[in-house]
N, C-alpha and C. Protein backbone atom coordinates (compact mmCIF):
# COMPACT_ATOMS: atom_id res chain seq x y z
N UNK A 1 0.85 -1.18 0.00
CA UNK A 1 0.00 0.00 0.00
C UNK A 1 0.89 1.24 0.00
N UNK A 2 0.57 1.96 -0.95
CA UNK A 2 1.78 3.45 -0.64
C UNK A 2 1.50 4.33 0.05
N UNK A 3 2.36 5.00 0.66
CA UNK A 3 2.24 5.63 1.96
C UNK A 3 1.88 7.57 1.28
N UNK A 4 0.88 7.71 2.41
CA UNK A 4 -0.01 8.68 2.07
C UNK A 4 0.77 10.10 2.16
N UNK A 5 0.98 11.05 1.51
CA UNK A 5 1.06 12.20 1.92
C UNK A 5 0.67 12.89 2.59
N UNK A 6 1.76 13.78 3.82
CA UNK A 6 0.72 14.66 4.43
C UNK A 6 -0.01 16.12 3.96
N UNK A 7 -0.49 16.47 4.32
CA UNK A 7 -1.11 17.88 3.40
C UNK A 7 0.01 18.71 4.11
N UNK A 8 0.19 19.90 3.19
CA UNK A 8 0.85 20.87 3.57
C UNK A 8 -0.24 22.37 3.72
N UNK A 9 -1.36 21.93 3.35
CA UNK A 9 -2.22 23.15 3.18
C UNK A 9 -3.53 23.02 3.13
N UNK A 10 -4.13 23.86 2.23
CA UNK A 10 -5.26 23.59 1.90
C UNK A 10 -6.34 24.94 0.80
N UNK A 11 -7.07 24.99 0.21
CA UNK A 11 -7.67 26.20 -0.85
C UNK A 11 -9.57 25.97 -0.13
N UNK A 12 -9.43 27.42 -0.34
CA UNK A 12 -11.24 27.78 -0.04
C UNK A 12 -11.73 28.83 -1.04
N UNK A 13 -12.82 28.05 -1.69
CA UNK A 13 -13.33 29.07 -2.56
C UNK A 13 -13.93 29.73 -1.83
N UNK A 14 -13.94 31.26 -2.24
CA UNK A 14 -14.73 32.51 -1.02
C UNK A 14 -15.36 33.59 -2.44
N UNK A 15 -16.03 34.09 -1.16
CA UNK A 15 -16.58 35.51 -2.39
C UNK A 15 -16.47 36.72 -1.64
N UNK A 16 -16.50 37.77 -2.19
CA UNK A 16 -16.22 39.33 -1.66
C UNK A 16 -17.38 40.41 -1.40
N UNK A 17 -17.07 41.36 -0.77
CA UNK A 17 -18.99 41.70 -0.64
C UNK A 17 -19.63 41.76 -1.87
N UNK A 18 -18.78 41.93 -2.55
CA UNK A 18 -19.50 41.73 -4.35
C UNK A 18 -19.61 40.72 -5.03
N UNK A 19 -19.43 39.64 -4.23
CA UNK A 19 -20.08 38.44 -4.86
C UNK A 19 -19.30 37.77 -5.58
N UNK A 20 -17.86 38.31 -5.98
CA UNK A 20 -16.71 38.25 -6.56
C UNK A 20 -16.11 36.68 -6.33
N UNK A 21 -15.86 35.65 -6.95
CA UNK A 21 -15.21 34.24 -5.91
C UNK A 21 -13.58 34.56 -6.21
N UNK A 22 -12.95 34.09 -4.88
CA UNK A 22 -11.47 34.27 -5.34
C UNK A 22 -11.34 32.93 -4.29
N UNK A 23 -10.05 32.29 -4.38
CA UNK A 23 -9.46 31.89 -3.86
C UNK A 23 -8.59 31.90 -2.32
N UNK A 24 -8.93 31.15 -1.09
CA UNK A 24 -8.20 31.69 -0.33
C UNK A 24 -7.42 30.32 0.35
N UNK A 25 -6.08 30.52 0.12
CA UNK A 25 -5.04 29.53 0.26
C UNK A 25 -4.18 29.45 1.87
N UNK A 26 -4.04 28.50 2.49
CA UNK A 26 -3.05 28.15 3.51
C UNK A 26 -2.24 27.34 3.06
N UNK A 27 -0.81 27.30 3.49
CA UNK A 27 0.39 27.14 3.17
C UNK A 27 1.13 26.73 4.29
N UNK A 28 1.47 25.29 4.77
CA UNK A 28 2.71 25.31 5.82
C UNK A 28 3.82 24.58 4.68
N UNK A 29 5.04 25.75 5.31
CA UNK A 29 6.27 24.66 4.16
C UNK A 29 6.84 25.40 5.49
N UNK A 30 8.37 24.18 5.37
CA UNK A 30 9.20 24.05 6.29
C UNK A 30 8.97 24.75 7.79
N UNK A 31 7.48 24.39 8.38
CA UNK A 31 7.19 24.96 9.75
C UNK A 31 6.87 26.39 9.57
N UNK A 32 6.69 26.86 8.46
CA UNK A 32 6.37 28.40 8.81
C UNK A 32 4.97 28.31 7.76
N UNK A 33 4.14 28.66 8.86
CA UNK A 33 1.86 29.19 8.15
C UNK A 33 1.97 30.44 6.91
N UNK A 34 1.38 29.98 6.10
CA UNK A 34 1.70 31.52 4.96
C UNK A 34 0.25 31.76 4.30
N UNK A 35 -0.49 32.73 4.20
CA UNK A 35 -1.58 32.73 3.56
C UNK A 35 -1.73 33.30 2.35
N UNK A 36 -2.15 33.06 1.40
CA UNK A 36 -2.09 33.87 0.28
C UNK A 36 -4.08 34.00 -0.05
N UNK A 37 -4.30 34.43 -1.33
CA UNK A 37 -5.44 34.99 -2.03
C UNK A 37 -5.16 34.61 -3.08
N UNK A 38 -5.95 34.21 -4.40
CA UNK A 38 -5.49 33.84 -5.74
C UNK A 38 -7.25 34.27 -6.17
N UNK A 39 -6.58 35.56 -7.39
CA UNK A 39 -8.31 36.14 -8.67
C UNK A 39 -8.14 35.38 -9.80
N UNK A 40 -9.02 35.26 -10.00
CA UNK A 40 -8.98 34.53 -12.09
C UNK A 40 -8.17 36.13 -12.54
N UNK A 41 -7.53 35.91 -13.69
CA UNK A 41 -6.50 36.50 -14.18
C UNK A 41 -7.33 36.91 -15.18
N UNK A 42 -7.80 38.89 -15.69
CA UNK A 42 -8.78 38.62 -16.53
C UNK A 42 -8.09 38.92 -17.65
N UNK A 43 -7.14 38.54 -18.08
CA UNK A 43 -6.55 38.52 -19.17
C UNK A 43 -5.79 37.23 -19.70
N UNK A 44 -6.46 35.94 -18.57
CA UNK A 44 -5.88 34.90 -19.18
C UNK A 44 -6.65 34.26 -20.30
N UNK A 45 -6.26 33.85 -21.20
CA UNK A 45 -7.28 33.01 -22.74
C UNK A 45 -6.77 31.80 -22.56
N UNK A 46 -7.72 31.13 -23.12
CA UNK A 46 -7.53 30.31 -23.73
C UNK A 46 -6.81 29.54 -24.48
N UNK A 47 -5.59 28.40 -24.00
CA UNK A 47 -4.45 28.34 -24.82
C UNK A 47 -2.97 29.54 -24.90
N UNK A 48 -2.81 30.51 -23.85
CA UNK A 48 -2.50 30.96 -23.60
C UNK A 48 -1.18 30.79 -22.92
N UNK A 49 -0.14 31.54 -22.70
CA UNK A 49 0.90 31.33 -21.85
C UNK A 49 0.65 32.07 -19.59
N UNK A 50 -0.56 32.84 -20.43
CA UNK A 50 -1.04 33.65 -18.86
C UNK A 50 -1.37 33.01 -17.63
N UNK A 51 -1.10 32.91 -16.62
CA UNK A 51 -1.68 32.16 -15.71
C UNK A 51 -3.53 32.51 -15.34
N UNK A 52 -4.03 31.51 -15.12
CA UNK A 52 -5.42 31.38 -15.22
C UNK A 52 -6.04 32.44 -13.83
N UNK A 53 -4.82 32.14 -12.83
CA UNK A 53 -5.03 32.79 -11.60
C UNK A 53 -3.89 33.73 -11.03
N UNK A 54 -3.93 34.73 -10.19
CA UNK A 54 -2.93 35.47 -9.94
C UNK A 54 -2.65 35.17 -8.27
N UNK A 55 -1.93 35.10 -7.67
CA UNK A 55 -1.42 35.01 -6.59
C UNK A 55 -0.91 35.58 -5.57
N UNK A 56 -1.63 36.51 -4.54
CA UNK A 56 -0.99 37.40 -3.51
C UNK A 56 -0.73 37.35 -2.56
N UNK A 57 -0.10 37.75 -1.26
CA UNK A 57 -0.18 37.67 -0.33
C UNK A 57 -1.63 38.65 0.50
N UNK A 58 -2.22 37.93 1.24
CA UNK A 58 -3.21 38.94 1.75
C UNK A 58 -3.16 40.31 2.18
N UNK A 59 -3.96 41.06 2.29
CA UNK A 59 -3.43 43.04 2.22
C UNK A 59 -3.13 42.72 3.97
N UNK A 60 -3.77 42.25 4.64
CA UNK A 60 -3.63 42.35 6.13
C UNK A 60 -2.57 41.31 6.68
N UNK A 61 -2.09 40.56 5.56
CA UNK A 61 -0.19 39.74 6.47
C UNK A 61 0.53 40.36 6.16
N UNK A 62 1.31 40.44 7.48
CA UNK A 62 2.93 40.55 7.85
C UNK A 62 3.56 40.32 7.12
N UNK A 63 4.76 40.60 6.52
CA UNK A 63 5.97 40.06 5.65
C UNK A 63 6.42 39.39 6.90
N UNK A 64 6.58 37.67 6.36
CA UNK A 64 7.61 36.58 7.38
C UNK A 64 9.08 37.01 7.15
N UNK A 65 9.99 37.08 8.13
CA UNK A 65 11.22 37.03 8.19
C UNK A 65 12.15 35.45 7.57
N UNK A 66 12.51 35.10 6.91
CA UNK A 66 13.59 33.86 6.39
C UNK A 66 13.95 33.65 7.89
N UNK A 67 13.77 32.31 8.12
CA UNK A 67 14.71 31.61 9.23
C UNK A 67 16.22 31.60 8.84
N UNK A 68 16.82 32.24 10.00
CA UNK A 68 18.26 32.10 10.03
C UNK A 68 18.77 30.68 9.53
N UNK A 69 19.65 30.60 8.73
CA UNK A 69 20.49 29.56 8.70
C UNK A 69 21.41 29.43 9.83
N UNK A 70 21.15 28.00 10.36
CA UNK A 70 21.94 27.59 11.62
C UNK A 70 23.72 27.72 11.37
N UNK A 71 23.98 28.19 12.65
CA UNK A 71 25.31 28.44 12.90
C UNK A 71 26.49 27.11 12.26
N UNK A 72 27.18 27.63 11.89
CA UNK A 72 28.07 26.18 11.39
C UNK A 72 29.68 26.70 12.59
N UNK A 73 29.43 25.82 13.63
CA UNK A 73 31.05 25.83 14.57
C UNK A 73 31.98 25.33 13.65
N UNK A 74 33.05 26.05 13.97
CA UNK A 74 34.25 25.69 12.89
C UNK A 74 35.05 24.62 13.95
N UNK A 75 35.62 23.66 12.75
CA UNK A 75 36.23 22.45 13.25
C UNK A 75 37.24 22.66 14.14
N UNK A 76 37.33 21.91 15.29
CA UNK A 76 38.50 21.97 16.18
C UNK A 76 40.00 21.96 15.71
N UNK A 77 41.06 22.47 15.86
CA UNK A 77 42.19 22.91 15.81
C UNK A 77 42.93 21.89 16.51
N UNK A 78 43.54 20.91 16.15
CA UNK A 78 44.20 19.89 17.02
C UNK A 78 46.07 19.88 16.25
N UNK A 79 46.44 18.48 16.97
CA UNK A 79 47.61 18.61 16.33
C UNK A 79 48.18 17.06 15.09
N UNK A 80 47.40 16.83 14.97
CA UNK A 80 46.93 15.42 14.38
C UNK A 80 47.06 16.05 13.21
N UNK A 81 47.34 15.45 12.42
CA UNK A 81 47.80 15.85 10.95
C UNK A 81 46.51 15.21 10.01
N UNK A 82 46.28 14.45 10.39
CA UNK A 82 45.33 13.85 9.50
C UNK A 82 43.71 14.39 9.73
């Protein structure tokens, strides 16, 4: 039996006081929650190179900070040659 994936997220179709449907996306990658918004793109066609949907971050999130890359200790100094 192959072993299941876990979700990393999840999409909700929503609408706006205008009745508008957009997309509203959650996102966990590497431990950090990210939310975005995604509109139909009204200039995407048919056969097209345009993306069908556009992709934002919501007007009311924070910009996340990048997790530090962990410290690398430099190798001990001995007298061993090898």
């Amino acid at each position: 039996m192959p072993e299941q994936q876990k979700s990393i997220g999840g999409i909700w179709v929503k609408a706006d006081d205008g009745g508008r449907k957009y997309l509203s996306i959650s996102l966990e990658v590497d431990g950090v929650k990210r939310n975005f918004v995604a509109f139909r793109n009204k200039y995407h066609e048919e056969g097209d190179n345009k993306p069908a949907y556009n992709i934002l971050p919501p007007r009311d999130q924070k910009p996340v900070a990048p997790k530090p890359a962990p410290a690398v200790e430099p190798e001990p100094e001995n007298d061993i040659p090898f």
